[in-house]
Protein backbone atom coordinates (compact mmCIF):
# COMPACT_ATOMS: atom_id res chain seq x y z
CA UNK A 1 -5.34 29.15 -18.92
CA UNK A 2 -7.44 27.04 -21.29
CA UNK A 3 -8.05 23.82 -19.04
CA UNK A 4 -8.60 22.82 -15.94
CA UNK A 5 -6.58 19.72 -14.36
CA UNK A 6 -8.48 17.50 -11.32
CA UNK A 7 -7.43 14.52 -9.86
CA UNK A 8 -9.39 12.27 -7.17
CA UNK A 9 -10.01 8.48 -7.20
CA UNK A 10 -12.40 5.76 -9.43
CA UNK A 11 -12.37 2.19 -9.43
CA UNK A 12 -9.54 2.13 -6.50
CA UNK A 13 -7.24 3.96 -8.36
CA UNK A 14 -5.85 7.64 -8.33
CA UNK A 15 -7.43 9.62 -11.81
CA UNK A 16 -6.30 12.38 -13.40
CA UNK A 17 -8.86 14.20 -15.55
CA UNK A 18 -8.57 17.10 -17.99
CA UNK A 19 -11.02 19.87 -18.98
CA UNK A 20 -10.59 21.85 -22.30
CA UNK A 21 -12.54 25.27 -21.92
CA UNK A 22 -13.26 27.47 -25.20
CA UNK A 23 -14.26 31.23 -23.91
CA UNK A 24 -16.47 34.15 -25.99
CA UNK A 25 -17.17 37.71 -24.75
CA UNK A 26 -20.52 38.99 -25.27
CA UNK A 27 -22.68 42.33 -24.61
CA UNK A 28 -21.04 45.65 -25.56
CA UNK A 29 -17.42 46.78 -25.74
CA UNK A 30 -18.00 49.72 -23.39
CA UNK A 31 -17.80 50.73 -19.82
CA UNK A 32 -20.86 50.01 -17.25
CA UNK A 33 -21.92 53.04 -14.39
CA UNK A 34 -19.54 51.15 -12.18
CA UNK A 35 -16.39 51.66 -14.43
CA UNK A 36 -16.05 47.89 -15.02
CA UNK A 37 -16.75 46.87 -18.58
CA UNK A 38 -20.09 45.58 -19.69
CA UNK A 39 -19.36 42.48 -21.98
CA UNK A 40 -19.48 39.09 -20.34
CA UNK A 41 -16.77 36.55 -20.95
CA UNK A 42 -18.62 33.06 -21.29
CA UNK A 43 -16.51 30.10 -21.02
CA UNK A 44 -18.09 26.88 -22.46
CA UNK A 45 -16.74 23.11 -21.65
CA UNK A 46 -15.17 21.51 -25.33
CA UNK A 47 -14.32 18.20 -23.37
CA UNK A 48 -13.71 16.21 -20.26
CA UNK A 49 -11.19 13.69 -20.48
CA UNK A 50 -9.91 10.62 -18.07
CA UNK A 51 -6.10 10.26 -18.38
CA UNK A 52 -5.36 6.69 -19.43
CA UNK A 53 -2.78 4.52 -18.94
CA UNK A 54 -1.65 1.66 -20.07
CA UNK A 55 -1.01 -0.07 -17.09
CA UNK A 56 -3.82 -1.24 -15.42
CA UNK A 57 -2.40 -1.30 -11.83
CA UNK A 58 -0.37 2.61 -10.98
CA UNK A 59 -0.07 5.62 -8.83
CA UNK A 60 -0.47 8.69 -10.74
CA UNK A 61 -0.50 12.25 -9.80
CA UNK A 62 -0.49 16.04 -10.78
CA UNK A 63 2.89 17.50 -10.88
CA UNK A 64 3.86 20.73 -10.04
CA UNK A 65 3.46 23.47 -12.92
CA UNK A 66 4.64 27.44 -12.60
CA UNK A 67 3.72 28.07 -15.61
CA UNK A 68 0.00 29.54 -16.06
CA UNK A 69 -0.05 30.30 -19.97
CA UNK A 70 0.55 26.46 -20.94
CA UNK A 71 -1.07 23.39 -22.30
CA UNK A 72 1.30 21.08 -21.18
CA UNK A 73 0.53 19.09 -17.42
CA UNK A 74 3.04 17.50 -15.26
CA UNK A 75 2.24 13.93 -14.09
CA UNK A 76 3.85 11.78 -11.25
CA UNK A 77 3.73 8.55 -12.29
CA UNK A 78 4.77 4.93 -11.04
CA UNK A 79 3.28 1.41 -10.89
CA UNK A 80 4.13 -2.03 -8.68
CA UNK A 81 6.67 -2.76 -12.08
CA UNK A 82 7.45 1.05 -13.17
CA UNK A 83 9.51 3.21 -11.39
CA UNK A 84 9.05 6.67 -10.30
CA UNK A 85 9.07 8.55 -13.57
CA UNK A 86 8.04 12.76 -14.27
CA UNK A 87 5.95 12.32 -17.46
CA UNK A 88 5.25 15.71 -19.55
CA UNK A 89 1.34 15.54 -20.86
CA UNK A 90 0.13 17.57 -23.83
CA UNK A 91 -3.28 18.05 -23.35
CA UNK A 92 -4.25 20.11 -27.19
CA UNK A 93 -3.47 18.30 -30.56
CA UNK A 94 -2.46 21.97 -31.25
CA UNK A 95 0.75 21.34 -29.61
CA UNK A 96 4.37 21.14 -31.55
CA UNK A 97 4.30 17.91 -32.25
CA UNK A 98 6.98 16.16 -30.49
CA UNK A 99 9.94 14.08 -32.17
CA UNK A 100 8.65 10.76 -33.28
CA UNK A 101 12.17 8.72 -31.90
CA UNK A 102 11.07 10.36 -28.31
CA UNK A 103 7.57 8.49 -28.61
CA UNK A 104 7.42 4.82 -28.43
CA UNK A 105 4.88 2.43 -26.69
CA UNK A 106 5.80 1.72 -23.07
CA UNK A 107 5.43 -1.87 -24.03
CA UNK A 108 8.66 -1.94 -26.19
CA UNK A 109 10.82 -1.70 -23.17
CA UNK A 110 12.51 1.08 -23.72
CA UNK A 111 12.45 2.92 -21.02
CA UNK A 112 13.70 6.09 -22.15
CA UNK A 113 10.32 7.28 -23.61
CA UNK A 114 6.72 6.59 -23.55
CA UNK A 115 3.35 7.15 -25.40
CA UNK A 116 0.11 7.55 -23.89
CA UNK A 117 -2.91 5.95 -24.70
CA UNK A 118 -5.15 8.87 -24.61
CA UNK A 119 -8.45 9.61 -25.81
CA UNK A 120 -7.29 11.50 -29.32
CA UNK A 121 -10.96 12.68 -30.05
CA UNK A 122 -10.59 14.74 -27.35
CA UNK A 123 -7.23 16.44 -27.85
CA UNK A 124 -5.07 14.82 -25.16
CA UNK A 125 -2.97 13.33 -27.24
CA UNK A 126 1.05 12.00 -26.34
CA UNK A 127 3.29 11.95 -23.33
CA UNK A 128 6.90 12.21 -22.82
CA UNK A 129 8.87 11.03 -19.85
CA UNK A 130 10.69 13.83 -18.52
CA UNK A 131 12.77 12.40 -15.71
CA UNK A 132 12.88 9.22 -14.55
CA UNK A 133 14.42 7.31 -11.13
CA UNK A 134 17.09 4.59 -12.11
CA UNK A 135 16.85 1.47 -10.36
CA UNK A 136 20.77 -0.58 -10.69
CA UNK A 137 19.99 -3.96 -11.84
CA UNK A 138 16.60 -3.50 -12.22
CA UNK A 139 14.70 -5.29 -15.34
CA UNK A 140 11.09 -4.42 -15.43
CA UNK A 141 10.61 -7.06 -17.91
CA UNK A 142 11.90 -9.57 -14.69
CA UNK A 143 8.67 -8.66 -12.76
CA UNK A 144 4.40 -8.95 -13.45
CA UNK A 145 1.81 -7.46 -11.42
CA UNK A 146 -2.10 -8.56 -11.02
CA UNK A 147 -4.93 -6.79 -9.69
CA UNK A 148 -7.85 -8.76 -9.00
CA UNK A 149 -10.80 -8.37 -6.19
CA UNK A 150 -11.52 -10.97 -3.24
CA UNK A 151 -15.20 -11.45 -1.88
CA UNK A 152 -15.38 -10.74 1.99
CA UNK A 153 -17.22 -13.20 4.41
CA UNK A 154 -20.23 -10.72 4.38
CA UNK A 155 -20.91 -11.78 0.69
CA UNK A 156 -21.33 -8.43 -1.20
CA UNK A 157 -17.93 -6.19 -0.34
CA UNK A 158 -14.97 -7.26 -2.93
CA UNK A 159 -11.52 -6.43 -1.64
CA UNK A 160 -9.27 -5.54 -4.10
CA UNK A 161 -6.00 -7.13 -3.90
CA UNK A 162 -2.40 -6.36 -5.89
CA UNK A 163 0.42 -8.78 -6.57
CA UNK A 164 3.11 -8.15 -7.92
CA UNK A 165 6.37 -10.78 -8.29
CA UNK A 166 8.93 -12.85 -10.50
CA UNK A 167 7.45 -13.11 -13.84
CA UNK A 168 9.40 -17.21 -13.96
CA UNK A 169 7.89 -17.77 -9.93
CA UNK A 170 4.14 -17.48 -11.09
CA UNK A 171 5.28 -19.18 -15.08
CA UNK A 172 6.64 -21.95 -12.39
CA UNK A 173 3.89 -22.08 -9.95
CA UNK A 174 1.12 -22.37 -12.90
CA UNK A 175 2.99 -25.28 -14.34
CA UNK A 176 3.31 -27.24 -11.51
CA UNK A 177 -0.17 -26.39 -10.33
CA UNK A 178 -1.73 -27.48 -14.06
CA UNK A 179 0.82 -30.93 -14.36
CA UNK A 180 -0.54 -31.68 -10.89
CA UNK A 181 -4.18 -30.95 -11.10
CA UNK A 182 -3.62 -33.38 -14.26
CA UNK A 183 -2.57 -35.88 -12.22
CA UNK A 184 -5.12 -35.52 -10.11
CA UNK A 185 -2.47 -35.28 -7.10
CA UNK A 186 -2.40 -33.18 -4.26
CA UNK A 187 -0.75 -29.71 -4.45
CA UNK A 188 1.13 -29.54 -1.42
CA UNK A 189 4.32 -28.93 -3.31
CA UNK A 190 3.29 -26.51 -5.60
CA UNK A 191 3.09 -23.33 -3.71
CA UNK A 192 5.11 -20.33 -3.42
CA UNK A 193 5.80 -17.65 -0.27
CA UNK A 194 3.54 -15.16 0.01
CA UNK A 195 4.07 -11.66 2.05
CA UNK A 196 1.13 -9.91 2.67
CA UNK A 197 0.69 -6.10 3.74
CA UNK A 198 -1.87 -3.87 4.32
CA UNK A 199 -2.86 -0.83 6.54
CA UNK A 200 -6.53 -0.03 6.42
CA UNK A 201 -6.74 3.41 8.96
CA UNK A 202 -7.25 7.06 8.36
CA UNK A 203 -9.08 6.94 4.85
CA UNK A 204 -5.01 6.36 3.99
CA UNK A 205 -4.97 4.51 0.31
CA UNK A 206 -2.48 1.65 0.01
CA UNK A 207 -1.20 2.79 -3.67
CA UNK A 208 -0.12 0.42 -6.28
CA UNK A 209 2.99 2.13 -6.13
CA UNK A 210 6.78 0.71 -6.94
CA UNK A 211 9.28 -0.12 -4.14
CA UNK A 212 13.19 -1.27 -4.54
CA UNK A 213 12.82 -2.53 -1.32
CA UNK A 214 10.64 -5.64 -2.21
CA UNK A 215 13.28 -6.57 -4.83
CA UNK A 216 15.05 -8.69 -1.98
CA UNK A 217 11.87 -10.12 -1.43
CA UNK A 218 10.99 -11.18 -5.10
CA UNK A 219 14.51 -12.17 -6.28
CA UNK A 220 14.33 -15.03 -3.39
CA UNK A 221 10.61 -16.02 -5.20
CA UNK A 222 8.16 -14.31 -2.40
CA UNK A 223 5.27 -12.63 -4.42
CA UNK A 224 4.17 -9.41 -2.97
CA UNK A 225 0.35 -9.21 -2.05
CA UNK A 226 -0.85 -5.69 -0.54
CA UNK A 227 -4.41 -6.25 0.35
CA UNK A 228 -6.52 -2.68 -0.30
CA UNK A 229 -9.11 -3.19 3.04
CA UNK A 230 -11.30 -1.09 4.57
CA UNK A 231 -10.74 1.47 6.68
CA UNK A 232 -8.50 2.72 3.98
CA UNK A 233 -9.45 5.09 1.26
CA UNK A 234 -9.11 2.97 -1.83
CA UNK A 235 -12.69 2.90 -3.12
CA UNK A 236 -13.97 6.12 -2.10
CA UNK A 237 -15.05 7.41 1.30
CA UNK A 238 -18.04 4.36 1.77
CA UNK A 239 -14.71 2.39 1.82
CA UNK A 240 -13.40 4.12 5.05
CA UNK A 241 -16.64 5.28 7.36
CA UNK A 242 -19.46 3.79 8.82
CA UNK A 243 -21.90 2.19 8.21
CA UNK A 244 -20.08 -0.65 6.46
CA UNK A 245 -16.36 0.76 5.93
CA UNK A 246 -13.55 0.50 8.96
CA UNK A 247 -14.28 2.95 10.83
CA UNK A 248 -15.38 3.31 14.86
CA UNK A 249 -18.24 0.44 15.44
CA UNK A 250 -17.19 -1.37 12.02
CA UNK A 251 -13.38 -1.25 12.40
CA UNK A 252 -13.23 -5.25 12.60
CA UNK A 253 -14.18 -4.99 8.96
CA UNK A 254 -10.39 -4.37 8.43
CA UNK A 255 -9.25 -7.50 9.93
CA UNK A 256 -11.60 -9.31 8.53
CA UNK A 257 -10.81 -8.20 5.43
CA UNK A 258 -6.97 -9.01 5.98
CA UNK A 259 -8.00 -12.46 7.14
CA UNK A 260 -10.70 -13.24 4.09
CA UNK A 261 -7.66 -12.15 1.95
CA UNK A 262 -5.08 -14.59 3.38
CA UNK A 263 -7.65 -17.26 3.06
CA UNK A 264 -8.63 -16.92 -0.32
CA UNK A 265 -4.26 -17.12 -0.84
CA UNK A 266 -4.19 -20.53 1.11
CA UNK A 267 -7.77 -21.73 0.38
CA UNK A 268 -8.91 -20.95 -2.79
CA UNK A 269 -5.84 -19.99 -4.99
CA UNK A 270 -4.00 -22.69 -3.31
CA UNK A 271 -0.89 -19.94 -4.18
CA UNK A 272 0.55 -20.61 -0.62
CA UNK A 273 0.24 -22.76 2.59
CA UNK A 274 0.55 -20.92 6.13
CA UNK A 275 3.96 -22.13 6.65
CA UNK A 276 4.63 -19.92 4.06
CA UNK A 277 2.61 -16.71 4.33
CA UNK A 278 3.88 -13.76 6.34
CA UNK A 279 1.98 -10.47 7.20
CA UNK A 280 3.29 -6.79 7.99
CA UNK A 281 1.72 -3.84 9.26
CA UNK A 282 3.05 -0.37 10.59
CA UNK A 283 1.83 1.79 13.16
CA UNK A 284 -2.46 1.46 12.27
CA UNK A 285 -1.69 -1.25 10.36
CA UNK A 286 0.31 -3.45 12.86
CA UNK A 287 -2.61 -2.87 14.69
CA UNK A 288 -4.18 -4.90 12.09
CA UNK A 289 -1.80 -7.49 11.65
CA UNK A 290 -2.14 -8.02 16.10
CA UNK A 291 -5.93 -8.17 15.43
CA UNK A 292 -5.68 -10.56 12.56
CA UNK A 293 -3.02 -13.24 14.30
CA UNK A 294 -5.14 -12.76 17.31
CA UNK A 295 -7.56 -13.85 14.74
CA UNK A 296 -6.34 -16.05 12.58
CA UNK A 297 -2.60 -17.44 14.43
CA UNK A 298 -1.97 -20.09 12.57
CA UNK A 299 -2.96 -18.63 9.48
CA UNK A 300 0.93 -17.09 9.29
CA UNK A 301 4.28 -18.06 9.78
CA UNK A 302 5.58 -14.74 10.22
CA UNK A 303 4.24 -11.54 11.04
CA UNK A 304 6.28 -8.07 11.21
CA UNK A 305 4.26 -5.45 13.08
CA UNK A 306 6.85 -2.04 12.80
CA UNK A 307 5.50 0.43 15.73
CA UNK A 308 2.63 -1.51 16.04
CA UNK A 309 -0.74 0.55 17.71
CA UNK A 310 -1.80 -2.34 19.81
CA UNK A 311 -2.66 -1.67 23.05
CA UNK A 312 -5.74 0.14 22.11
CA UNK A 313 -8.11 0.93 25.27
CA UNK A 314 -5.51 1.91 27.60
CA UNK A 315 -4.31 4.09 25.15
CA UNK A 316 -7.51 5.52 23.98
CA UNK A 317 -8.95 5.92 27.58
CA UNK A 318 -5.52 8.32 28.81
CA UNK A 319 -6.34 11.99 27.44
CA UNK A 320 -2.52 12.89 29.07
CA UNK A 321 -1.23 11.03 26.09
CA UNK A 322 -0.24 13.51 23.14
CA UNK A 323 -2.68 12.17 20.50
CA UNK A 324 -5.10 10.13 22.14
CA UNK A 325 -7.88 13.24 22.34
CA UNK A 326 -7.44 13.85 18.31
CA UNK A 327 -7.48 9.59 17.71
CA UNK A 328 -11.09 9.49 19.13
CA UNK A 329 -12.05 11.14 15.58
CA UNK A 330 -10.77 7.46 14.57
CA UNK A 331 -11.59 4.86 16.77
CA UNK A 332 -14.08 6.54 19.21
CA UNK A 333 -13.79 7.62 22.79
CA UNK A 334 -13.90 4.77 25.28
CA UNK A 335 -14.52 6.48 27.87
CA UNK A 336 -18.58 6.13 26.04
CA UNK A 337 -19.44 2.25 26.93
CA UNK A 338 -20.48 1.00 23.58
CA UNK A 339 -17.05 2.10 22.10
CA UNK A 340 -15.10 0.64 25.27
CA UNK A 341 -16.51 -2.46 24.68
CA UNK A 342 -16.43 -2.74 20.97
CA UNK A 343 -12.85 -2.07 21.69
CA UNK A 344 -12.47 -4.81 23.82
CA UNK A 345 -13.61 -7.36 21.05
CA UNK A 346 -10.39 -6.57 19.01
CA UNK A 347 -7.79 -4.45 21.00
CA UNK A 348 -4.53 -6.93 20.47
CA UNK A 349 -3.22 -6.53 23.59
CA UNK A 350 -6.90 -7.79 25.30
CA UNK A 351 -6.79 -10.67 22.98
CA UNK A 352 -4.11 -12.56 22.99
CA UNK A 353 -5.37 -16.69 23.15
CA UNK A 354 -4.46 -18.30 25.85
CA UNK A 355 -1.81 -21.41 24.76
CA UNK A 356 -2.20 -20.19 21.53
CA UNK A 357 0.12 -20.99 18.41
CA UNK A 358 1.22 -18.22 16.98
CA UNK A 359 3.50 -16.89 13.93
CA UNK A 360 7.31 -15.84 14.59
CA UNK A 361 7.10 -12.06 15.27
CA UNK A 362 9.01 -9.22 15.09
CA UNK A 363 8.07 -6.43 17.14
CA UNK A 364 9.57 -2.83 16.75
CA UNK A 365 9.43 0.48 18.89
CA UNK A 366 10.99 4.31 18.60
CA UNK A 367 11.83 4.82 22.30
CA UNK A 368 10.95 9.11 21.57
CA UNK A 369 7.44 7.79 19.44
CA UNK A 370 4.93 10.56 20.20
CA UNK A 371 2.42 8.84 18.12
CA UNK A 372 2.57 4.91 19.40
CA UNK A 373 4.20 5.18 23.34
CA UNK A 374 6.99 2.57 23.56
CA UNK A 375 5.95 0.65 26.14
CA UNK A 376 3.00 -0.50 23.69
CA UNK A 377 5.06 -3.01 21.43
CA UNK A 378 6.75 -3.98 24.72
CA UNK A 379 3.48 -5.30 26.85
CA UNK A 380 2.65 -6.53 23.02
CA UNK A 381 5.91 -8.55 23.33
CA UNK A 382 5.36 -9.53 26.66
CA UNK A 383 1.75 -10.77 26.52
CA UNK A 384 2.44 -12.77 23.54
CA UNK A 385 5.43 -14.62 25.53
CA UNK A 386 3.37 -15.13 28.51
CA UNK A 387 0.01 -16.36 26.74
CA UNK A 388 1.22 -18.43 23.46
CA UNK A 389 2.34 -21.61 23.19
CA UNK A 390 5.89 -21.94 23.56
CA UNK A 391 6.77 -25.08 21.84
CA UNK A 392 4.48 -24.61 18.68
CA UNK A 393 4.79 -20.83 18.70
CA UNK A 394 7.63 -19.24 16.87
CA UNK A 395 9.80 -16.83 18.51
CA UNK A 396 8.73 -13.43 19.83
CA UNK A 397 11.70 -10.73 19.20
CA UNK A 398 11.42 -6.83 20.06
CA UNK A 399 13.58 -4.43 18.38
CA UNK A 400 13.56 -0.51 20.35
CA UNK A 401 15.22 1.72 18.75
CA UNK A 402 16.86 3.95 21.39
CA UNK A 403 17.00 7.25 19.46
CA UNK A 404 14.48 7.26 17.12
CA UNK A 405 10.45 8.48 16.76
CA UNK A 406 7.47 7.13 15.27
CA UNK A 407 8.98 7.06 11.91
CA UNK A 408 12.18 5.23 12.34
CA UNK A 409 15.62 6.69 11.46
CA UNK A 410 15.59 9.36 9.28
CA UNK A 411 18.57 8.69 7.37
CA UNK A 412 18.62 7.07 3.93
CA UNK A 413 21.05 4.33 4.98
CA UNK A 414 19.42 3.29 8.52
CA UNK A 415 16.25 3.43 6.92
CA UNK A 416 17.51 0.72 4.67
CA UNK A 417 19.58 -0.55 7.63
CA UNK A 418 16.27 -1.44 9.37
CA UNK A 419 14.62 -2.87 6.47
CA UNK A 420 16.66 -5.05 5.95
CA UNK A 421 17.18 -6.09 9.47
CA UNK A 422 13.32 -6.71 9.10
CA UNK A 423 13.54 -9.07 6.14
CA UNK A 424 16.21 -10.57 7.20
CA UNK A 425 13.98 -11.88 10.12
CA UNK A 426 11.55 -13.05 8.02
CA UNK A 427 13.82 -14.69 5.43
CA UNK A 428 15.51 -16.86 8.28
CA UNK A 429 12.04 -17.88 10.11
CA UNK A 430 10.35 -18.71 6.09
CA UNK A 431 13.69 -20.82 5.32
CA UNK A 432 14.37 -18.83 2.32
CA UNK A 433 18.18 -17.63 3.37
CA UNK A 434 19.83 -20.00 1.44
CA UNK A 435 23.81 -19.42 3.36
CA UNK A 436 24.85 -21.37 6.89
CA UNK A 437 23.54 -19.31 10.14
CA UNK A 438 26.96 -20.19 11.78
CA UNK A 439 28.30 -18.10 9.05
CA UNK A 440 26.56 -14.96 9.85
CA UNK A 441 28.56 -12.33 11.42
CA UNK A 442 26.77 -9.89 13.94
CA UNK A 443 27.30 -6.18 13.65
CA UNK A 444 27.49 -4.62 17.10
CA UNK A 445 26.27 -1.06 18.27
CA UNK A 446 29.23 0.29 17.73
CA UNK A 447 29.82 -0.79 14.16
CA UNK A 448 32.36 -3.65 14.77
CA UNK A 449 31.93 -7.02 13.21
């Protein structure tokens, strides 16, 4: 009743602010000609404040709230260490202060409270966690996360970039890179492996959100790198349309972007070497990862594209297809020249290089997709094997899933059936399953062993 709650976006992350309203009536306490009564209720601003958090890197939004007559705001929080936790604001110092044992700094790791750090002056003053999703085996004080900004080739755009890993893999990395920069040596052996993901379609924002299924990533020393290009919605709407975001006639801004950002791993942090960098993409976004091995192939050693949209112009130019009218909002209608040909220049299918050396890939398809046809990843599959070279190529493997849509299986247990199918490609083709291959059993359709 007293405050009004908005949320939208600033420097690349989601905001949450808060406005405390004071109200007066004036004029007279009677009743106008019109039977209404003929004071005025004037409602003056007392402050606007930015939530804050303590963690630079997050995802937060506004809860749900049914009750009108309250100063108290639900927030949705989580961050690339935190996990999903309910957190109860109270947004006037006026509030029943709550007990002091429930309120600790978040950086005490305990994680059965928290304190905010709000801005006091103007009211908003503590938080309490109301709820909070358990993670087995999870110790946040394990992991680290860094968000830093990568210049593009075009010299002014900064890409901003989150990592998050082991806390001992980057302690190790940073001592072997500063004993061998000592020595003046080379650093060929002291580099980690590096998955990078991004999407980069839609005005969609890549949040720096928390995920249990990286942990099998991170506990066998990959750091995670998503890679906030454009197309996406991360820095505002400038970030997503023309004339310089990913949109229509500038979409190769998002490979670009996903390229510049693998280079700057391998080049200029020297964190990682292609033999160990792998890429993944779904749907849009393994569009972008078959634009950016077209690109860049040997930049990766492996590269998971999950109902990949890569077979862009034929798709585009058939109006039968369910979404293809609705998509031209996207990528433009190339059935108009200047869109068919700008097309052209990155569609992944049309690009493939001829005797090429390309990543290991894992190609995946929903056999009822309405959204990405199946026989896309499957001429995807197919081009690649006909076009790269064989002997310094790695293998090219396509997974259909024979009763499933655009979003995989619905259940909770074959969705983590399939990810982990998916990392356990890319684990064998980076070297990083540590047991014998003869060992592993295969588990058939039917369930048997």
């Amino acid at each position: 009743r007293d405050h009004i709650v908005l949320g939208g976006r600033e420097d690349g992350m989601p905001q949450i602010w808060v406005i405390r309203l004071s109200s007066s009536r004036t004029g007279g306490q009677g009743l106008s000609d019109d039977g209404c009564r003929d004071d005025v209720e004037d409602i003056h601003v007392k402050s606007f404040t930015r939530l804050t958090f303590e963690e630079s890197a997050y995802d937060a939004r506004i809860g749900p709230k049914q009750n009108y007559d309250t100063s108290k705001l639900v927030v949705w929080y989580n961050s690339l260490t935190t996990p999903f936790q309910v957190l109860e604001v109270l947004m006037d110092k006026e509030e029943e202060e709550m007990d002091n044992s429930n309120c600790k700094d978040s950086n005490d790791g305990d994680s059965s409270s928290k304190k905010g750090t709000f801005d006091n002056k103007n009211g908003i003053e503590k938080m309490l966690i109301l709820k909070q999703t358990e993670i087995p085996g999870y110790d946040k004080e394990e992991y680290r996360y860094h968000r830093t900004t990568v210049m593009s080739r075009d010299g002014t755009t900064e890409i901003p970039v989150s990592m998050v890993y082991r806390a001992d893999v980057m302690e190790g990395w940073k001592r072997a890179q500063a004993a061998t920069l000592g020595d003046g040596m080379s650093t060929t052996n002291t580099t980690v492996p590096v998955h990078l993901y991004g999407y980069g379609s839609y005005g969609a924002c890549c949040e720096t959100d928390f995920s249990a299924g990286r942990l099998p990533l991170m506990n066998r020393g990959v750091v995670f790198v998503c890679a906030h290009v454009r197309g996406g919605g991360d820095m505002g709407r400038q970030w997503y349309e023309e004339p310089n975001g990913g949109k229509y006639l500038c979409k190769k801004n998002t490979f670009n972007d996903f390229c510049d950002v693998a280079k700057w791993l391998v080049e200029d942090q020297k964190l990682t070497t292609p033999q160990q960098l792998s890429c993944e993409g779904r749907s849009a976004g393994g569009l972008l990862i078959g634009a950016s091995i077209n690109q860049e192939p040997e930049l990766f050693r492996v590269a998971i594209l999950r109902v990949p949209f890569v077979d862009v112009v034929c798709s585009m130019v058939d109006s039968t297809l369910p979404l293809t009218c609705e998509e031209w909002e996207e990528w433009g209608n190339p059935n108009e020249e200047k869109f068919f040909d700008y097309m052209m220049e990155y569609s992944p299918m049309n690009n493939v290089k001829q005797d090429g050396t390309y990543p290991a890939c894992l190609i995946t398809g929903g056999l009822y997709d309405p959204s990405v046809q199946y026989w896309e990843p499957a001429k995807f599959v197919a081009q690649l094997r006909h076009c790269h070279n064989t002997d310094s190529s790695g293998p090219v493997c396509l997974k259909m899933n024979m009763s499933a849509g655009h979003f995989s299986s619905s259940s909770r247990y074959s969705y983590l059936s399939e990810l982990a199918f998916d990392y356990a490609f890319l684990l064998d083709q980076m070297g990083l399953y540590p047991g014998d291959r003869k060992k592993i059993k295969v588990i058939e359709a039917d369930g048997k062993m």
